[in-house]
N, C-alpha and C. Protein backbone atom coordinates (compact mmCIF):
# COMPACT_ATOMS: atom_id res chain seq x y z
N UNK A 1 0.82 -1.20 0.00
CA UNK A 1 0.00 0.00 0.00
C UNK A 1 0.85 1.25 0.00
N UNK A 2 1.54 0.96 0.79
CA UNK A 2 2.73 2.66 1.02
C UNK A 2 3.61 2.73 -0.65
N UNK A 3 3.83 1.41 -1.41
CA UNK A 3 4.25 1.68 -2.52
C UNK A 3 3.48 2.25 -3.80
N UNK A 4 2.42 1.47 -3.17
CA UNK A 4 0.72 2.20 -4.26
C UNK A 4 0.94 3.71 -3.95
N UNK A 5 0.95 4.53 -2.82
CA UNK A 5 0.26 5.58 -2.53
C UNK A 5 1.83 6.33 -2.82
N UNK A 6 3.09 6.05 -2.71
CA UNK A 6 4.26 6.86 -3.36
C UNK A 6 3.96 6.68 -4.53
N UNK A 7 3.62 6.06 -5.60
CA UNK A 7 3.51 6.15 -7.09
C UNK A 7 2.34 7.34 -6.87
N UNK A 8 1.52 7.19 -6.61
CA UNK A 8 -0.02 8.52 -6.91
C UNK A 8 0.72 9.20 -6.62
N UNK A 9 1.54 9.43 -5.47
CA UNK A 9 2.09 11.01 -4.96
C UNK A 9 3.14 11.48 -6.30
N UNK A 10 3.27 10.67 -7.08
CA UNK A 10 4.82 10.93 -7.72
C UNK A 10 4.20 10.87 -9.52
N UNK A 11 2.40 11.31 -9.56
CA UNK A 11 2.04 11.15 -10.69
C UNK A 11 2.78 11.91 -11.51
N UNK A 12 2.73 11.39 -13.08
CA UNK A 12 2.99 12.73 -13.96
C UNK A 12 2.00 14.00 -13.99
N UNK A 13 2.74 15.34 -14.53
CA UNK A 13 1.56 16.40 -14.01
C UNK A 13 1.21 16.38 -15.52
N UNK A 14 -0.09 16.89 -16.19
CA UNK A 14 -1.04 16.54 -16.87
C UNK A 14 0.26 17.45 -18.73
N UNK A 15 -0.09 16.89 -19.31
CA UNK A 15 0.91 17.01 -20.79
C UNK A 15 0.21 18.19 -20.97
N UNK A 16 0.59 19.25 -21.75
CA UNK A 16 0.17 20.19 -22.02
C UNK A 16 0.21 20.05 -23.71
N UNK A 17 -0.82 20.68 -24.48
CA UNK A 17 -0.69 20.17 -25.89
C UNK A 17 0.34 21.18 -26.58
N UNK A 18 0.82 20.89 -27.42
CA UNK A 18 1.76 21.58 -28.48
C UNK A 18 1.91 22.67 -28.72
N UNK A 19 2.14 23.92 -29.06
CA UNK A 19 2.08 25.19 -28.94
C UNK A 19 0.88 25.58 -30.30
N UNK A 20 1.31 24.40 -31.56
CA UNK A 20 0.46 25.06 -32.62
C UNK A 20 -1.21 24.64 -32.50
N UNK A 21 -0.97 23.16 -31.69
CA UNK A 21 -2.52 22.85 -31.33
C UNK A 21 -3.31 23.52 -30.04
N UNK A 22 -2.81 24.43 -29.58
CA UNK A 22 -3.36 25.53 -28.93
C UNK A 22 -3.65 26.86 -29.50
N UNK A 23 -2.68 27.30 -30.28
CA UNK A 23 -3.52 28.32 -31.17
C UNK A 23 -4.47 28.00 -32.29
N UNK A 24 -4.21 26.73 -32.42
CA UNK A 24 -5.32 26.50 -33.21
C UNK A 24 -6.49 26.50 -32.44
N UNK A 25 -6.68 25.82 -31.38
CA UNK A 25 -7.83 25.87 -30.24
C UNK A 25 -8.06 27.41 -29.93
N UNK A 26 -7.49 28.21 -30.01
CA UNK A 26 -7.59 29.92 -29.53
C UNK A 26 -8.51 30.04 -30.54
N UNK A 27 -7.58 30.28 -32.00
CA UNK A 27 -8.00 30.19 -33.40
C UNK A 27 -9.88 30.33 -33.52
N UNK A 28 -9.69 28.96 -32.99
CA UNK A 28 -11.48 28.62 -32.92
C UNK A 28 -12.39 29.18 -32.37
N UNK A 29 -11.94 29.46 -30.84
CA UNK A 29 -12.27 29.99 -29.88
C UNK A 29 -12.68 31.21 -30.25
N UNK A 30 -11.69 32.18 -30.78
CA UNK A 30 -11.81 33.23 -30.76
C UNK A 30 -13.03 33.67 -31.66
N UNK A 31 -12.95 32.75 -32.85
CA UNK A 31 -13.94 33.25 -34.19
C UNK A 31 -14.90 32.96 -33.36
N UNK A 32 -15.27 32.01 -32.65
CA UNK A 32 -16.86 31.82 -32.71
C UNK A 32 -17.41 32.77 -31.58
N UNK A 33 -16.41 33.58 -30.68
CA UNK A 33 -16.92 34.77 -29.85
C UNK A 33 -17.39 35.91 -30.54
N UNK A 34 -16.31 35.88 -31.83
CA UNK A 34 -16.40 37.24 -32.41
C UNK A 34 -17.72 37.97 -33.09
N UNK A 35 -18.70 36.89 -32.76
CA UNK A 35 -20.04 36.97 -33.06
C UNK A 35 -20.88 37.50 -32.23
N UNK A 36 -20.66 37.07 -30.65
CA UNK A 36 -21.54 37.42 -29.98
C UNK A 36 -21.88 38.85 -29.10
N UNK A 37 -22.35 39.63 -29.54
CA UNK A 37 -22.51 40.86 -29.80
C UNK A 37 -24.08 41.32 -28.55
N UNK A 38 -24.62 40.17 -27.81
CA UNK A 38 -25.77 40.10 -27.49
C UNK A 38 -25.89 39.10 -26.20
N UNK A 39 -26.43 40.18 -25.25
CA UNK A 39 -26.26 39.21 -23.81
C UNK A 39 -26.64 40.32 -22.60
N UNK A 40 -27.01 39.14 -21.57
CA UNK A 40 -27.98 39.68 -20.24
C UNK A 40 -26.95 38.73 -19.07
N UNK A 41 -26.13 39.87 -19.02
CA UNK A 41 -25.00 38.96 -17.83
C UNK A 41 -25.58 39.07 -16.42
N UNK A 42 -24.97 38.60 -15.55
CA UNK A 42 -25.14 39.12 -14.08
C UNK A 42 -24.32 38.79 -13.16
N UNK A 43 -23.65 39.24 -12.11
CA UNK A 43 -22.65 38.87 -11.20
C UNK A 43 -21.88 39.81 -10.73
N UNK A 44 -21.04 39.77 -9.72
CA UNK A 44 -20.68 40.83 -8.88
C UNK A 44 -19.70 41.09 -9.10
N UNK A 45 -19.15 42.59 -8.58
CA UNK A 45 -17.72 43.63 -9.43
C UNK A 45 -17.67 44.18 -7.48
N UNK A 46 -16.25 43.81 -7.31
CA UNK A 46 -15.72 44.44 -6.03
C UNK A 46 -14.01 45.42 -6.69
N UNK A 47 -14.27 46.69 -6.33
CA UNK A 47 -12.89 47.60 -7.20
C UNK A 47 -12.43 47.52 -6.00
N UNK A 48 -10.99 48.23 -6.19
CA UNK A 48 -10.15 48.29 -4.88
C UNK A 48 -8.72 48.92 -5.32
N UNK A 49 -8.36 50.50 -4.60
CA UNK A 49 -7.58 50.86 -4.87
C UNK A 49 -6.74 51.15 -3.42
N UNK A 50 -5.38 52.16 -3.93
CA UNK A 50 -5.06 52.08 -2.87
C UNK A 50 -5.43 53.29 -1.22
N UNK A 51 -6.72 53.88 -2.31
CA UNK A 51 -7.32 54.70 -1.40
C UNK A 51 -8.82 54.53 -0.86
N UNK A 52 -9.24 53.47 -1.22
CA UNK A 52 -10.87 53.43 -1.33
C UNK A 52 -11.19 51.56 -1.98
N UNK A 53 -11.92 51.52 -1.88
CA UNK A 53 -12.84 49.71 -2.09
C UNK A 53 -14.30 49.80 -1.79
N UNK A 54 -14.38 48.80 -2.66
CA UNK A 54 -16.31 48.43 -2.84
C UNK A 54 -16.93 47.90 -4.01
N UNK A 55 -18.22 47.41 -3.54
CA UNK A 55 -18.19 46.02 -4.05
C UNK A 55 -19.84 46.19 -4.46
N UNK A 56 -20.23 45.69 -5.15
CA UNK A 56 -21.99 46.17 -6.17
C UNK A 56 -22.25 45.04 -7.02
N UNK A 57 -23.69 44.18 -6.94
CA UNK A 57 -24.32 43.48 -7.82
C UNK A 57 -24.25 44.31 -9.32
N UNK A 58 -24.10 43.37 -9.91
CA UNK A 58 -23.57 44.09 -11.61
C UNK A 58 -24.52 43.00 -12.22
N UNK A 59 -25.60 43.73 -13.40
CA UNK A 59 -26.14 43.26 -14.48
C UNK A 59 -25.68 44.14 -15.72
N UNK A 60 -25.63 43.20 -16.52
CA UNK A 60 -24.89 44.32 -18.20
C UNK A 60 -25.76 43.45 -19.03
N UNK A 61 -26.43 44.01 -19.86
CA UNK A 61 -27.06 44.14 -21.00
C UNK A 61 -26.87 44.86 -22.10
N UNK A 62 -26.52 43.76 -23.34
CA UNK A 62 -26.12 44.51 -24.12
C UNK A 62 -26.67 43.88 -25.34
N UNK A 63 -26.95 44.95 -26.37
CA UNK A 63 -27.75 44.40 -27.74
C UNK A 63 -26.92 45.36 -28.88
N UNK A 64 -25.80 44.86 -29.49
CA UNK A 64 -24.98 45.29 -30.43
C UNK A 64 -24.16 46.64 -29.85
N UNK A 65 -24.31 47.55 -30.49
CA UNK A 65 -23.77 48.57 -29.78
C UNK A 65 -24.35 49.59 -28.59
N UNK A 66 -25.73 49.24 -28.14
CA UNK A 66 -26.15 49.27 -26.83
C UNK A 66 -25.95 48.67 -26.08
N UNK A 67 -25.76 49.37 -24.88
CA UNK A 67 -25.87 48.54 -23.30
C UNK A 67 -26.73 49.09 -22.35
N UNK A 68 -27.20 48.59 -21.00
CA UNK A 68 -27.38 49.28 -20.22
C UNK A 68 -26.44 48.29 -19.01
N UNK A 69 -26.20 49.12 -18.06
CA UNK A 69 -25.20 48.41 -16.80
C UNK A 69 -25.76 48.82 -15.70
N UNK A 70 -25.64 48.19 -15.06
CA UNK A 70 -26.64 48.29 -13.56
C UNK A 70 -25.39 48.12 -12.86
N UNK A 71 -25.23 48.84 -11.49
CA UNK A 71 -24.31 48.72 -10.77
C UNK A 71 -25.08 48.50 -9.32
N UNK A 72 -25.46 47.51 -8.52
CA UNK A 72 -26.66 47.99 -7.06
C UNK A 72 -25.76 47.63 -5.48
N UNK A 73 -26.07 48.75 -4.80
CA UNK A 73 -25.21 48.08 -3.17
C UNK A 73 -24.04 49.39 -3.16
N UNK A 74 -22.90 49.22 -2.58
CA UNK A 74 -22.67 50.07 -1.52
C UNK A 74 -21.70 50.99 -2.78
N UNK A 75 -21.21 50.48 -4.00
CA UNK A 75 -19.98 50.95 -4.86
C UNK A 75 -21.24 51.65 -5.86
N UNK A 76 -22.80 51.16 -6.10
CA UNK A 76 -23.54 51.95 -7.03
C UNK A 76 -24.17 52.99 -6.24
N UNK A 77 -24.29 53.19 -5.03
CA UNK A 77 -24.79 54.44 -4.12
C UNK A 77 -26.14 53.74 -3.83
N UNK A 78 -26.48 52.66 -3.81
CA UNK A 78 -28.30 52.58 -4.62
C UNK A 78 -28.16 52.08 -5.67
N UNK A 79 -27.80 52.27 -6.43
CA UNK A 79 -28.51 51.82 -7.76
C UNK A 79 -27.52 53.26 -8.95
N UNK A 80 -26.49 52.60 -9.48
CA UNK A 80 -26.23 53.44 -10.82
C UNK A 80 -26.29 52.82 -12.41
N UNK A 81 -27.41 53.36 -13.00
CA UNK A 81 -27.53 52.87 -14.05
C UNK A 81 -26.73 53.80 -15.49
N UNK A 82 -26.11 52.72 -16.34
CA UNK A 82 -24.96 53.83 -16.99
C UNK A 82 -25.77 52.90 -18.49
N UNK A 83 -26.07 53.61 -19.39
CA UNK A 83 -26.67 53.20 -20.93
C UNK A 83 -25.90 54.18 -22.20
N UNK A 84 -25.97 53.00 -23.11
CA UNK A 84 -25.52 53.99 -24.54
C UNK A 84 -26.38 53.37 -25.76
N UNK A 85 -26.57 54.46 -26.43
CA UNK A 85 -27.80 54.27 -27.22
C UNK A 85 -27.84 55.45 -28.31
N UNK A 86 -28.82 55.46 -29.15
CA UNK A 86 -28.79 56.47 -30.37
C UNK A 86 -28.62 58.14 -29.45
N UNK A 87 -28.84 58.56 -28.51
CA UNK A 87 -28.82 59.46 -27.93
C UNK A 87 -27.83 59.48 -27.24
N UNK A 88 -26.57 59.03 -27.06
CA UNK A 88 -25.85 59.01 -26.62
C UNK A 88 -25.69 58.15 -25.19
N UNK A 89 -24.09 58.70 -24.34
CA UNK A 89 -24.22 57.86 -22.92
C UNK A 89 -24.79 59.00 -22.32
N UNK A 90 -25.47 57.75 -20.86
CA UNK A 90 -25.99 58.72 -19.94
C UNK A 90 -26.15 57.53 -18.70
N UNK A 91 -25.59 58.57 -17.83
CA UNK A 91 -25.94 57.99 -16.03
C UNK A 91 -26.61 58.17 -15.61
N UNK A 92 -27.46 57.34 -14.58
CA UNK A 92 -28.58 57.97 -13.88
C UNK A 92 -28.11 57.70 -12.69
N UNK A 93 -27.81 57.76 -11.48
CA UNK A 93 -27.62 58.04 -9.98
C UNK A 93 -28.31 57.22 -8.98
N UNK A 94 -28.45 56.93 -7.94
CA UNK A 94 -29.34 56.22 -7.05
C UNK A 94 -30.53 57.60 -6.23
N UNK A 95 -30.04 58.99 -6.70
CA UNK A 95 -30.87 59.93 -6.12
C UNK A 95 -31.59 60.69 -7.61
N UNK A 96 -31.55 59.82 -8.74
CA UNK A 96 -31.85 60.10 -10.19
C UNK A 96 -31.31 61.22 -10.56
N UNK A 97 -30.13 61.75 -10.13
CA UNK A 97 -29.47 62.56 -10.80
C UNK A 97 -28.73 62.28 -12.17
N UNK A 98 -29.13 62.77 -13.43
CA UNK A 98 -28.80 62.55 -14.67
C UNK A 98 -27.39 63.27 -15.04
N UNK A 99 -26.49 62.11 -15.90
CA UNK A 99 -25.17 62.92 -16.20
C UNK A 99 -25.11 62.15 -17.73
N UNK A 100 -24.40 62.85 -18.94
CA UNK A 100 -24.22 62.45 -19.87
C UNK A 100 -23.04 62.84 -20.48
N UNK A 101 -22.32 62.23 -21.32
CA UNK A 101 -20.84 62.43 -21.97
C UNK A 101 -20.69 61.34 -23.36
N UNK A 102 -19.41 61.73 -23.29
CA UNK A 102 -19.61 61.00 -24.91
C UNK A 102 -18.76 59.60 -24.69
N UNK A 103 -18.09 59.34 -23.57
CA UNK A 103 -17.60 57.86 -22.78
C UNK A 103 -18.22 57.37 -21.99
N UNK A 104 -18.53 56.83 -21.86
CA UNK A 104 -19.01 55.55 -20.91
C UNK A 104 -17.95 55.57 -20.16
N UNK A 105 -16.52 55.57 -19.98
CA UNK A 105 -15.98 55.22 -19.05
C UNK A 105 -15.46 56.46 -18.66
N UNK A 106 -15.10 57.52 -19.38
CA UNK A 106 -15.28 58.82 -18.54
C UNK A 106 -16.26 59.16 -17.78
N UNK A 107 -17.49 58.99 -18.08
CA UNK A 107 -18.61 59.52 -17.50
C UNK A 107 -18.65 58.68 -16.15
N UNK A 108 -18.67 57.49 -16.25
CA UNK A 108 -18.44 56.66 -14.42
C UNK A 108 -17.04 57.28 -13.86
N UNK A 109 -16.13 57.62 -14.54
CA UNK A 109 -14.74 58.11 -13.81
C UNK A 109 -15.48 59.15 -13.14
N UNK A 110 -15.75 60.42 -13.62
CA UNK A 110 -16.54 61.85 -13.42
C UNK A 110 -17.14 61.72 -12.12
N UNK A 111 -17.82 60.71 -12.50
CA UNK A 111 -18.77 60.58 -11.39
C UNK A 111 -18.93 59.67 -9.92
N UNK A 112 -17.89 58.94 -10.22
CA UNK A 112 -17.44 58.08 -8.84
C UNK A 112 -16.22 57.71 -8.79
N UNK A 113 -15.13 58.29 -9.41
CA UNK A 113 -13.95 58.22 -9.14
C UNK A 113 -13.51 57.13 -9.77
N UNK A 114 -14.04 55.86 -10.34
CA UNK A 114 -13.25 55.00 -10.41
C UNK A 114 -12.94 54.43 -11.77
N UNK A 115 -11.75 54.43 -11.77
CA UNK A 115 -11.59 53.77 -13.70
C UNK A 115 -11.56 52.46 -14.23
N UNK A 116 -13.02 51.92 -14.61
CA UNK A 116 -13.48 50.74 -15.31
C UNK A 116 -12.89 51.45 -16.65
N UNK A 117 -12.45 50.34 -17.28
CA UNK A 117 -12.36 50.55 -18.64
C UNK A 117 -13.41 49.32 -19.45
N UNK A 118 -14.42 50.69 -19.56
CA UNK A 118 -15.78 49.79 -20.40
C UNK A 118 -15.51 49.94 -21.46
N UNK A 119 -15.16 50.46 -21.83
CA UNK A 119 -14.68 50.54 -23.82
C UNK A 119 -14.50 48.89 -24.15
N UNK A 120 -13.27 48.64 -23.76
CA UNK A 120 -12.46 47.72 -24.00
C UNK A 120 -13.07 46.25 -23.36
N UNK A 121 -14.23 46.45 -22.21
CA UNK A 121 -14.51 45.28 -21.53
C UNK A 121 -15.42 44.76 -22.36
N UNK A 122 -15.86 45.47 -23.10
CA UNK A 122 -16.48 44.91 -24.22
C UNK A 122 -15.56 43.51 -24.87
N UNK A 123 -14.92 43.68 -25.18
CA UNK A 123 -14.45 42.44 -25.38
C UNK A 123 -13.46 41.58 -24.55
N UNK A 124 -13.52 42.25 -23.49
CA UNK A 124 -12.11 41.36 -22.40
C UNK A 124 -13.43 40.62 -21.76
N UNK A 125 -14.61 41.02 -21.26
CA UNK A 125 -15.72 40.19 -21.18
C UNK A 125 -15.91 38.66 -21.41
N UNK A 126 -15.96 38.98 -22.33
CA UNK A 126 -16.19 37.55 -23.06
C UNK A 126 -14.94 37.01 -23.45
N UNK A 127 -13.87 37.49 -23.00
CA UNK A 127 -12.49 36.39 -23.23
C UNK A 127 -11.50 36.53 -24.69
N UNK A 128 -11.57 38.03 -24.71
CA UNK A 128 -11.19 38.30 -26.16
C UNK A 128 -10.49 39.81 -25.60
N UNK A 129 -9.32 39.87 -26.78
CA UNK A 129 -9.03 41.00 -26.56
C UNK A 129 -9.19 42.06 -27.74
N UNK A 130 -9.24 42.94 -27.20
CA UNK A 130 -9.27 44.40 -28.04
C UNK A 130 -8.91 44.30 -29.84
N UNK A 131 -9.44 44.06 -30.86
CA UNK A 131 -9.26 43.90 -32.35
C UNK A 131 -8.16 45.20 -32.22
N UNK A 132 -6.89 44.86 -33.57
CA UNK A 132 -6.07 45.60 -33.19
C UNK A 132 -5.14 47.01 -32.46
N UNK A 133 -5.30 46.40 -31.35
CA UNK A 133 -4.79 47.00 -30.46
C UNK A 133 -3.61 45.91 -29.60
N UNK A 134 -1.92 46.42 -29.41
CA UNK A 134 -0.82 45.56 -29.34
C UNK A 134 -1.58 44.33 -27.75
N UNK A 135 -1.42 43.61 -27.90
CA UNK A 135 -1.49 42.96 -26.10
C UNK A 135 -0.16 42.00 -26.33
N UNK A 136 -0.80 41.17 -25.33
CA UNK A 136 0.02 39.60 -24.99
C UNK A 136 -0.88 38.84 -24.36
N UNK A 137 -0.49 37.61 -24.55
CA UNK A 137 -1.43 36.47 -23.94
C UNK A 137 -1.25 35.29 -24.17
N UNK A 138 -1.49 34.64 -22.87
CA UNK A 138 -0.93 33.58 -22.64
C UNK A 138 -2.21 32.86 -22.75
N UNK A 139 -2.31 31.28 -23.21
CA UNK A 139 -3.35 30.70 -23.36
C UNK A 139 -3.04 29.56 -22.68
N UNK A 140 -4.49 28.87 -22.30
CA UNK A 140 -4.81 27.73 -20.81
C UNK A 140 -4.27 26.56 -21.66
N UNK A 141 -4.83 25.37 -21.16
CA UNK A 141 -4.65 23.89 -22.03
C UNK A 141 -6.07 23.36 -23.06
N UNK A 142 -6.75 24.70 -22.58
CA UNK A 142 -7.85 24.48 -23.58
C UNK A 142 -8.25 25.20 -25.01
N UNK A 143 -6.71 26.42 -24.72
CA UNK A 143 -7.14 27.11 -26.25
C UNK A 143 -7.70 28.07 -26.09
N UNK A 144 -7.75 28.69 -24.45
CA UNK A 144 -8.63 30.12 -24.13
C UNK A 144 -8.00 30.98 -23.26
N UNK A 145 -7.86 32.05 -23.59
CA UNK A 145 -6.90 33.21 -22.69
C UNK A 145 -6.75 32.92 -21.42
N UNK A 146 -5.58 32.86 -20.55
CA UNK A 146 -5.54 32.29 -19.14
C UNK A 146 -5.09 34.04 -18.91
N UNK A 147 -3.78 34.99 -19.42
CA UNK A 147 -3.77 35.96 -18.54
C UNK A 147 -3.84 37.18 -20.30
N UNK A 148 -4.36 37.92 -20.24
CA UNK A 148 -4.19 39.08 -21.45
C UNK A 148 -3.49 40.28 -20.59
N UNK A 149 -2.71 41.15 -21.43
CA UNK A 149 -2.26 42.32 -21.41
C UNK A 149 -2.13 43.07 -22.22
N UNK A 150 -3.08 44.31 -21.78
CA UNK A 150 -3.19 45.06 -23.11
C UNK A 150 -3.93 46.19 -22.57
N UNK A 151 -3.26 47.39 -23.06
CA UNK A 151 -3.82 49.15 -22.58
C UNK A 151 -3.87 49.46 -21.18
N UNK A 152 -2.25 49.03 -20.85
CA UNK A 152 -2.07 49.43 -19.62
C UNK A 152 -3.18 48.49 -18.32
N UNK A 153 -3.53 47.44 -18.69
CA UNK A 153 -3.98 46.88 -17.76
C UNK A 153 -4.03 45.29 -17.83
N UNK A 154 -3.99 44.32 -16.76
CA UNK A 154 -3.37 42.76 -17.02
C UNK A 154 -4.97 41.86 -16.42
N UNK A 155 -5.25 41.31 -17.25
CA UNK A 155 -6.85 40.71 -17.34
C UNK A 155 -6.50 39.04 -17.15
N UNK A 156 -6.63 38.91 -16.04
CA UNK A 156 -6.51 37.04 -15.71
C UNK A 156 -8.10 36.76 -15.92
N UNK A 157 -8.26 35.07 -16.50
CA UNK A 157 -9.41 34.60 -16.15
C UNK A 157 -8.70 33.04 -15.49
N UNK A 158 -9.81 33.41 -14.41
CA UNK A 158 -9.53 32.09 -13.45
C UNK A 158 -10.67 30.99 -13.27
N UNK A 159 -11.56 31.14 -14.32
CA UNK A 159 -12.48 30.05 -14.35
C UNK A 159 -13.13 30.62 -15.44
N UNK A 160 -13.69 29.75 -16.57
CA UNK A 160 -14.76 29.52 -17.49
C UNK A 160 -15.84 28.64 -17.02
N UNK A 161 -17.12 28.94 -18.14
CA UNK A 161 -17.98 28.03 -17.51
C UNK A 161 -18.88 28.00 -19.33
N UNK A 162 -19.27 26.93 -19.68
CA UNK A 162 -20.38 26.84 -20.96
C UNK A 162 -21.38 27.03 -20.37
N UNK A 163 -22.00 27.86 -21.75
CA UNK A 163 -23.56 28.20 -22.30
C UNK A 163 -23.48 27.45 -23.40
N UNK A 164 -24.23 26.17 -23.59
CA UNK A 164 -24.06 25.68 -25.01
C UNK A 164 -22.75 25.80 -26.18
N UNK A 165 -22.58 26.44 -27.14
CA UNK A 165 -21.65 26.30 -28.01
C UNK A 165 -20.62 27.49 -27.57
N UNK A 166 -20.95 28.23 -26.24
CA UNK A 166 -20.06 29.46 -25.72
C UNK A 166 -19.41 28.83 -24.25
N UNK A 167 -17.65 28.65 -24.52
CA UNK A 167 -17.22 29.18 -22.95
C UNK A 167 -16.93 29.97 -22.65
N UNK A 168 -17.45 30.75 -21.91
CA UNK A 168 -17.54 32.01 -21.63
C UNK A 168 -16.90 32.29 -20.21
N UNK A 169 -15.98 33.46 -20.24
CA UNK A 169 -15.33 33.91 -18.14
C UNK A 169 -16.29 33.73 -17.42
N UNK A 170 -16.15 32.79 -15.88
CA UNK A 170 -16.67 33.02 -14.88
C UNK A 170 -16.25 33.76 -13.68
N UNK A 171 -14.78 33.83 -13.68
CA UNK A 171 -14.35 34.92 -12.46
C UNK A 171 -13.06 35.41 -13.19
N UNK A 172 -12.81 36.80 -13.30
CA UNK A 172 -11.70 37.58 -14.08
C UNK A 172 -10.87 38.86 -12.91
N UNK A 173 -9.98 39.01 -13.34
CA UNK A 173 -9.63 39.93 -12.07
C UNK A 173 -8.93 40.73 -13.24
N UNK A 174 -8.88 42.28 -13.03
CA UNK A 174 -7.99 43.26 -14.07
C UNK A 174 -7.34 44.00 -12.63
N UNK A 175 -6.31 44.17 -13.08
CA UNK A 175 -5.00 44.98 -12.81
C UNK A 175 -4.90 46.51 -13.55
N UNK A 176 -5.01 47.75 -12.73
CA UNK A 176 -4.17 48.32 -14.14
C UNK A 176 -3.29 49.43 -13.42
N UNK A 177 -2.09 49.73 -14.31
CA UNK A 177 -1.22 50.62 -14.10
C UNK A 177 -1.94 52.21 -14.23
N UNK A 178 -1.69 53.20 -13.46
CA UNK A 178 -2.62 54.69 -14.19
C UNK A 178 -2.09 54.60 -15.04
N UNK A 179 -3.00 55.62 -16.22
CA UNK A 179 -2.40 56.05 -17.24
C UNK A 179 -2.75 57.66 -16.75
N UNK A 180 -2.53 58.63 -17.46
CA UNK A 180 -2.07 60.51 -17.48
C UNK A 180 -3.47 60.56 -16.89
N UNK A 181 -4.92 60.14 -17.43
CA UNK A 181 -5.87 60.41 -17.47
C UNK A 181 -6.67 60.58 -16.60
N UNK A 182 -6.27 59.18 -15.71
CA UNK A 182 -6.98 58.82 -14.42
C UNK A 182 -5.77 58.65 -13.53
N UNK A 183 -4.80 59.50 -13.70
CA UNK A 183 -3.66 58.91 -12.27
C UNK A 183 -3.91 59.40 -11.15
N UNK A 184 -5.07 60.58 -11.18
CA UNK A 184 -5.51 60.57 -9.86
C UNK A 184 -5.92 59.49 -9.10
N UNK A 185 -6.64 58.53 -9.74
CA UNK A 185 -7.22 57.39 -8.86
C UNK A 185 -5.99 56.46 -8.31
N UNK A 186 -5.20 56.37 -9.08
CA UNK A 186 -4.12 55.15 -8.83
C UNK A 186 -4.32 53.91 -9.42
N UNK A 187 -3.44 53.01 -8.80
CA UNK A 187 -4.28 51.58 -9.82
C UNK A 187 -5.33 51.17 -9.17
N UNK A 188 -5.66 50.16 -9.98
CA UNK A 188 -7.24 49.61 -9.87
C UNK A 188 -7.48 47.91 -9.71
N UNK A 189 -7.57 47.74 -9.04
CA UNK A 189 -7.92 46.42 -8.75
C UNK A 189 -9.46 46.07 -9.25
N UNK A 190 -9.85 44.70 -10.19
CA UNK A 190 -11.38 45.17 -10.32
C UNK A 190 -11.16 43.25 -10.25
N UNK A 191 -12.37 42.88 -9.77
CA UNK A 191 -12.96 41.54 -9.57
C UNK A 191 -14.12 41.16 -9.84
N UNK A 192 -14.10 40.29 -10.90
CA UNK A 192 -15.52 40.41 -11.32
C UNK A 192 -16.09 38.80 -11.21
N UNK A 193 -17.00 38.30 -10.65
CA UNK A 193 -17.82 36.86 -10.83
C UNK A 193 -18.78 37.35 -11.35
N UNK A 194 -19.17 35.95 -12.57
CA UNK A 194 -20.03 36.31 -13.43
C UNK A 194 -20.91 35.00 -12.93
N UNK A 195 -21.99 35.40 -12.18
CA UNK A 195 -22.86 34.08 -11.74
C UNK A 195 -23.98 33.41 -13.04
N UNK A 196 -24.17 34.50 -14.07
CA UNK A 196 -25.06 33.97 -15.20
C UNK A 196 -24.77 34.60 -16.49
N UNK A 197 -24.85 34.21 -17.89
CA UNK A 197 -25.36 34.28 -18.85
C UNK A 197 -26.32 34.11 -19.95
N UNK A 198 -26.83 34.94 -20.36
CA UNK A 198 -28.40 34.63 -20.86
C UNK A 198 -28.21 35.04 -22.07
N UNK A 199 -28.13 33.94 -23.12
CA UNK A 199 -27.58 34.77 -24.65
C UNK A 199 -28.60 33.79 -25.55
N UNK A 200 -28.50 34.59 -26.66
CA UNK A 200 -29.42 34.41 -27.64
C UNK A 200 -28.85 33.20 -28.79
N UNK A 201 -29.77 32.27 -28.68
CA UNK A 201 -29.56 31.11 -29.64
C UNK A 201 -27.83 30.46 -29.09
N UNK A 202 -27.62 30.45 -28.30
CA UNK A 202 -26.37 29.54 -27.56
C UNK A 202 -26.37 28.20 -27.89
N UNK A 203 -27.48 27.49 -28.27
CA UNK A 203 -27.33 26.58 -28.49
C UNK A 203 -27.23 25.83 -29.82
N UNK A 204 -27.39 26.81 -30.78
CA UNK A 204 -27.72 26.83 -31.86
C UNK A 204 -26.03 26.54 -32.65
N UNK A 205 -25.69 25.59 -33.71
CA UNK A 205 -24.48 25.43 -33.80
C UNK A 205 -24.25 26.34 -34.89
């Protein structure tokens, strides 16, 4: 028995596949995200800098180049709802105070100090990075981004989970260095669990 249980202790650790049969697995990966443009997420966002922290139920809805984002609990005040649409962006407040700008992620900077970069989460979201724009990235054993870097900020995903023909991030953490813009805030710690996805025809091959 003690010779059984030194062999388990002394397993091999799991082969990792080839370098080209992983980008080919990315390859795949990537095209069939590059579609999905449409989705009713939900799950929680805790920021954390080195002056301030807090933590808010997060729903994002988004239908092509609209969204609306719900932020609720102690980091949305109440309730901050941030939308972009033929009329542009606009915030609404937990005391319905209305603010509008032509960023989405300026306009939440403006207004609560803190720098999400929603531009870009548009596609770090769903496990993709930014269409040309320089990064790096390292990929898992399955062919799907394990850490990205790119625009001054470092995007780990530490769990996936399927929706039908989508694996999609379940818990992501971003890093980012300031840039000129927002160096008032400092860096940014952001943590995001994504407890659901609700997407259209997922199952559909």
């Amino acid at each position: 028995m003690l010779a059984g249980a030194l062999m388990a202790g002394c397993a091999a650790p799991a082969v990792r596949p080839p370098a080209s049969d992983l980008e080919r697995a990315w390859r795949a990966h990537e095209a069939g995200l590059a579609g999905l443009t449409e989705w009713d997420m939900r799950g929680r966002l805790a920021l954390r800098s080195a002056h301030d922290g807090g933590q808010a139920g997060l729903r994002w809805v988004r239908r092509a180049d609209d969204f609306q984002i719900d932020l609720s609990g102690p980091l949305g005040r109440g309730l901050l709802r941030l939308t972009r649409d033929n009329g542009g962006v606009r915030l609404v407040d937990g005391e319905r105070h209305e603010y509008r700008a032509e960023s989405a992620e300026a306009l939440l900077f403006e207004t609560t100090g803190w720098h999400i970069p929603l531009d870009d989460m548009h596609y770090w979201i769903r496990g993709l990075p930014v269409p040309s724009v320089p990064h790096e990235q390292d990929l898992d054993a399955d062919g799907r981004l394990s850490v990205l870097r790119q625009s001054g900020w470092e995007i780990r995903y530490l769990a996936y989970a399927r929706y039908g023909r989508y694996a999609l991030p379940a818990r992501i953490t971003l890093t980012s260095t300031p840039s000129d813009a927002y160096a008032v805030a400092g860096p940014v710690e952001a943590r995001v669990v994504i407890e659901r996805w609700d997407l259209p025809n997922a199952d559909r091959p």
